[in-house]
C-alpha atoms as a PDB file:
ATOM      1  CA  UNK A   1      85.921  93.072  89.177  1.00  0.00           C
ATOM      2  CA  UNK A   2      87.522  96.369  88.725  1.00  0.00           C
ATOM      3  CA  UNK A   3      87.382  98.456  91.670  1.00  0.00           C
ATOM      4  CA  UNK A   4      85.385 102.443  90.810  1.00  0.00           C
ATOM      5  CA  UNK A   5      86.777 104.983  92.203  1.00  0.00           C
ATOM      6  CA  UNK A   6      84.373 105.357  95.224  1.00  0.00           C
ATOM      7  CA  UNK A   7      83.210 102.557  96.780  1.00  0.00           C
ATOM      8  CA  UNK A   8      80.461 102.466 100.229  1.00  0.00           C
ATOM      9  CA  UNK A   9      81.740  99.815 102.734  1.00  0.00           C
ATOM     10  CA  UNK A  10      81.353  99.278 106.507  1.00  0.00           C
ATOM     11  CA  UNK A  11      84.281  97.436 108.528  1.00  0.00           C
ATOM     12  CA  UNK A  12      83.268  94.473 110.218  1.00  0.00           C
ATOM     13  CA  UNK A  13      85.449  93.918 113.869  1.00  0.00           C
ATOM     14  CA  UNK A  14      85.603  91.129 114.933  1.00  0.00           C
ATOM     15  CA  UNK A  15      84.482  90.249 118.613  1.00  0.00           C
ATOM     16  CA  UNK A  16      84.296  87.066 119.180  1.00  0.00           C
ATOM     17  CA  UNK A  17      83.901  83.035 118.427  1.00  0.00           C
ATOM     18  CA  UNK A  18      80.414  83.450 119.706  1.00  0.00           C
ATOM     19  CA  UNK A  19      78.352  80.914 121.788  1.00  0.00           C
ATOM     20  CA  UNK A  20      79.242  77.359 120.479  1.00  0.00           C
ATOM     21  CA  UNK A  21      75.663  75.227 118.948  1.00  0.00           C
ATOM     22  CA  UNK A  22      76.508  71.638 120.405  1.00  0.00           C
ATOM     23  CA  UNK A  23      74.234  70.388 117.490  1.00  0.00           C
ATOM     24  CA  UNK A  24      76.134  71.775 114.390  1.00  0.00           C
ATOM     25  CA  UNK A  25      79.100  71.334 116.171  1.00  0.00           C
ATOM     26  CA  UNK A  26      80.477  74.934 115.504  1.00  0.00           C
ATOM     27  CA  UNK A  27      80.736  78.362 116.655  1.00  0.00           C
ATOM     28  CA  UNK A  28      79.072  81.503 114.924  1.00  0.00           C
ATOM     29  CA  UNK A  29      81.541  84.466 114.861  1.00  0.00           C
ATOM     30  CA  UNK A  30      80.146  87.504 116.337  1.00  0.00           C
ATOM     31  CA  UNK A  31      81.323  91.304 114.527  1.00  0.00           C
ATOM     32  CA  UNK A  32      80.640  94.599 115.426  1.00  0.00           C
ATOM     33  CA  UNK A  33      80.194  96.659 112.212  1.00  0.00           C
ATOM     34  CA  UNK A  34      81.003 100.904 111.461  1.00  0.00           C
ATOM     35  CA  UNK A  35      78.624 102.755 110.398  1.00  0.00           C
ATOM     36  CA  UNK A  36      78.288 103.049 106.528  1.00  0.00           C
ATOM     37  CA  UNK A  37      81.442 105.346 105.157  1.00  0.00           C
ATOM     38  CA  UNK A  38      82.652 106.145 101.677  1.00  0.00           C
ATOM     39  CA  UNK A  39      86.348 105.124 100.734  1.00  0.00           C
ATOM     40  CA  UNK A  40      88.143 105.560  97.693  1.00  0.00           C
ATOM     41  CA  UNK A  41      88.777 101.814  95.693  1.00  0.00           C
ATOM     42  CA  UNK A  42      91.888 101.465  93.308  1.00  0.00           C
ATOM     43  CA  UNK A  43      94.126  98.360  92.131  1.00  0.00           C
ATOM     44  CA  UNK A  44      97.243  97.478  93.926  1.00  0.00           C
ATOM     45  CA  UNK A  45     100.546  98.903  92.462  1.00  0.00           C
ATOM     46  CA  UNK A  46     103.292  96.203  91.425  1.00  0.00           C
ATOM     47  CA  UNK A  47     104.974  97.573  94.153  1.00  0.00           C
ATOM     48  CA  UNK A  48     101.986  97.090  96.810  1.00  0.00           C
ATOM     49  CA  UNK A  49     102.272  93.259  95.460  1.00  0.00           C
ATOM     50  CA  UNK A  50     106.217  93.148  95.992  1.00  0.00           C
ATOM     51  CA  UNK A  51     106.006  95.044  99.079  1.00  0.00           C
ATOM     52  CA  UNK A  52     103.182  94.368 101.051  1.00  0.00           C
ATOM     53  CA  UNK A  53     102.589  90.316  99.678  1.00  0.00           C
ATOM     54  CA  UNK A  54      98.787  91.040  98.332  1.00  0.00           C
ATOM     55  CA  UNK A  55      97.916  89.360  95.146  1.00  0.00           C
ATOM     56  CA  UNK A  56      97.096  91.358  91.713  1.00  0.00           C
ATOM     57  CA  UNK A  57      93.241  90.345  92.590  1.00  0.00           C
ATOM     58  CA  UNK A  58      93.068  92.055  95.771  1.00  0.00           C
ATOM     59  CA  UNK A  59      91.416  95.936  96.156  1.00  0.00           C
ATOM     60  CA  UNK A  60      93.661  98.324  97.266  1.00  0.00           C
ATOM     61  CA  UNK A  61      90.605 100.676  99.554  1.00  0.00           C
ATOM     62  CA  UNK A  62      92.012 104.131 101.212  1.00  0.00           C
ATOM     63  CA  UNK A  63      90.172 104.745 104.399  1.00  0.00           C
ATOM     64  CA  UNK A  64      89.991 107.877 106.151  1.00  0.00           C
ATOM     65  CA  UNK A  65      90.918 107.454 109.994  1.00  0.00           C
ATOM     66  CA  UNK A  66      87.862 109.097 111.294  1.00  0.00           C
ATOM     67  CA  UNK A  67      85.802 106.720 109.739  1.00  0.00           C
ATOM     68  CA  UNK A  68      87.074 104.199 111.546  1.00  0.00           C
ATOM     69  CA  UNK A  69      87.508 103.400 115.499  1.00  0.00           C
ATOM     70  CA  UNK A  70      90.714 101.450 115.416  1.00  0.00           C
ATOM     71  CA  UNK A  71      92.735 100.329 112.624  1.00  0.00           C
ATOM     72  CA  UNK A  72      91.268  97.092 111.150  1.00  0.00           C
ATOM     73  CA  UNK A  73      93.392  93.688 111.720  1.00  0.00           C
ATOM     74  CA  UNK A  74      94.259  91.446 108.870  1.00  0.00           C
ATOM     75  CA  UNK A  75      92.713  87.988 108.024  1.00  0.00           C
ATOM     76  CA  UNK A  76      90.353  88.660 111.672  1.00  0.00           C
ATOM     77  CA  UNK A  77      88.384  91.959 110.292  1.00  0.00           C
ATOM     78  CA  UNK A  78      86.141  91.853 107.259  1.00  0.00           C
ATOM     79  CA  UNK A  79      84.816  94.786 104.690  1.00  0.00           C
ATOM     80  CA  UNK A  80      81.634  94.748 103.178  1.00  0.00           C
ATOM     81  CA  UNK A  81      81.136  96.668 100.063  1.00  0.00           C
ATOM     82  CA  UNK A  82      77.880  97.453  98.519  1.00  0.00           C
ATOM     83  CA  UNK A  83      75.873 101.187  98.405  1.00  0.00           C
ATOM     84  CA  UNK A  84      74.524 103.120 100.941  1.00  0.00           C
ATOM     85  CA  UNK A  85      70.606 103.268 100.840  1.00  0.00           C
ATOM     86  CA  UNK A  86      69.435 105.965 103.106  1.00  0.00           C
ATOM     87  CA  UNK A  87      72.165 105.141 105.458  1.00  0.00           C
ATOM     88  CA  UNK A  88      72.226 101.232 105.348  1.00  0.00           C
ATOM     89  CA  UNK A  89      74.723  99.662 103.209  1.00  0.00           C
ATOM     90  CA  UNK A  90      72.164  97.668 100.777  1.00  0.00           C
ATOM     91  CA  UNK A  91      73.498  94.456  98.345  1.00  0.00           C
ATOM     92  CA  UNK A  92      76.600  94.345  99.931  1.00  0.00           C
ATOM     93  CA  UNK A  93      79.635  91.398  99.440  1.00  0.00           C
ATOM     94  CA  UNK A  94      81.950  90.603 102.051  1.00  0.00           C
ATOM     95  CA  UNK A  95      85.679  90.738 101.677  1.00  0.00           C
ATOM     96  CA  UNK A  96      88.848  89.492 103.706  1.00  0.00           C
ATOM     97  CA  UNK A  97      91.196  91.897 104.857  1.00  0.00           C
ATOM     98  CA  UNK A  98      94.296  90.832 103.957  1.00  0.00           C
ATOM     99  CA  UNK A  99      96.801  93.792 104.764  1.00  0.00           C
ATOM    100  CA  UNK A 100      96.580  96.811 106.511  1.00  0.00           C
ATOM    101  CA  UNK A 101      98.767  99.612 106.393  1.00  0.00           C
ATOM    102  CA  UNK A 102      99.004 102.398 108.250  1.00  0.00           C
ATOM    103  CA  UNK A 103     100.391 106.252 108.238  1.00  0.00           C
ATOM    104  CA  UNK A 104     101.233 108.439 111.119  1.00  0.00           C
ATOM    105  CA  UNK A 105      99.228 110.352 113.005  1.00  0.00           C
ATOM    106  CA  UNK A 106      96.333 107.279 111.975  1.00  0.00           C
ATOM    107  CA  UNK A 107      94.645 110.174 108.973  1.00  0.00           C
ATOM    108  CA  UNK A 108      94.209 107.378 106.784  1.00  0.00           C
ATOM    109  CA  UNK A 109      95.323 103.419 105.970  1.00  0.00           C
ATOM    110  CA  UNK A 110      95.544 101.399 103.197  1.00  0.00           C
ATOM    111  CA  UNK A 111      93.956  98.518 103.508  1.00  0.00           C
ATOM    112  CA  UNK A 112      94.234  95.201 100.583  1.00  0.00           C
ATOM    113  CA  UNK A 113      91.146  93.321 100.596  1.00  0.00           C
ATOM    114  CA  UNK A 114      90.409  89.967  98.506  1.00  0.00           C
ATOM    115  CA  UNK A 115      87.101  88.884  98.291  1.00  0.00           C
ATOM    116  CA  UNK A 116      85.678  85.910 100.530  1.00  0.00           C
END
């Protein structure tokens, strides 16, 4: 799927393995989620392939640093990308964060996604 220019998403940190259900036998992860922000979406470069190891699949999404508490951890965060409904991100898909990068002074980062 080929990425528009402006996409509305909400980072998903994660928090914990949550409380384990002795009857599934497993553990449901527990995420604390940003409020819904805007980024701009574009395909990785060849040289965001060769450079930072993301596949030609992934998204390449530029988020602004005040839109975000802390910079968002690969392969533990997620991103969830749908459209903001009167401020609730509505029909949304979740995605794996597979890279972040950053720039000084934290104004914005890069950060490769692949969907889930």
């Amino acid at each position: 799927q080929l990425p528009g220019f402006r996409k509305d998403n909400v980072i998903r940190y994660f928090v914990s393995e949550g409380a384990y259900e002795a009857e599934a036998d497993t553990t449901t992860p527990v995420y604390a989620n940003t409020t819904p922000f805007k980024v701009v979406a574009a395909k990785p470069t060849f040289e965001d392939v060769q450079e930072y190891e993301v596949n030609r699949k992934s998204i390449k999404l530029l988020v602004p640093g005040k839109s975000v508490s802390k910079q968002p951890k690969n392969d533990v965060d997620k991103v969830l990308i749908g459209k903001i409904v009167n401020g609730v991100l509505t029909g949304a898909t979740e995605w794996n964060i597979q890279k972040v990068v950053g720039v000084p002074g934290d104004p914005l980062y890069l950060v490769f996604v692949g969907q889930t």
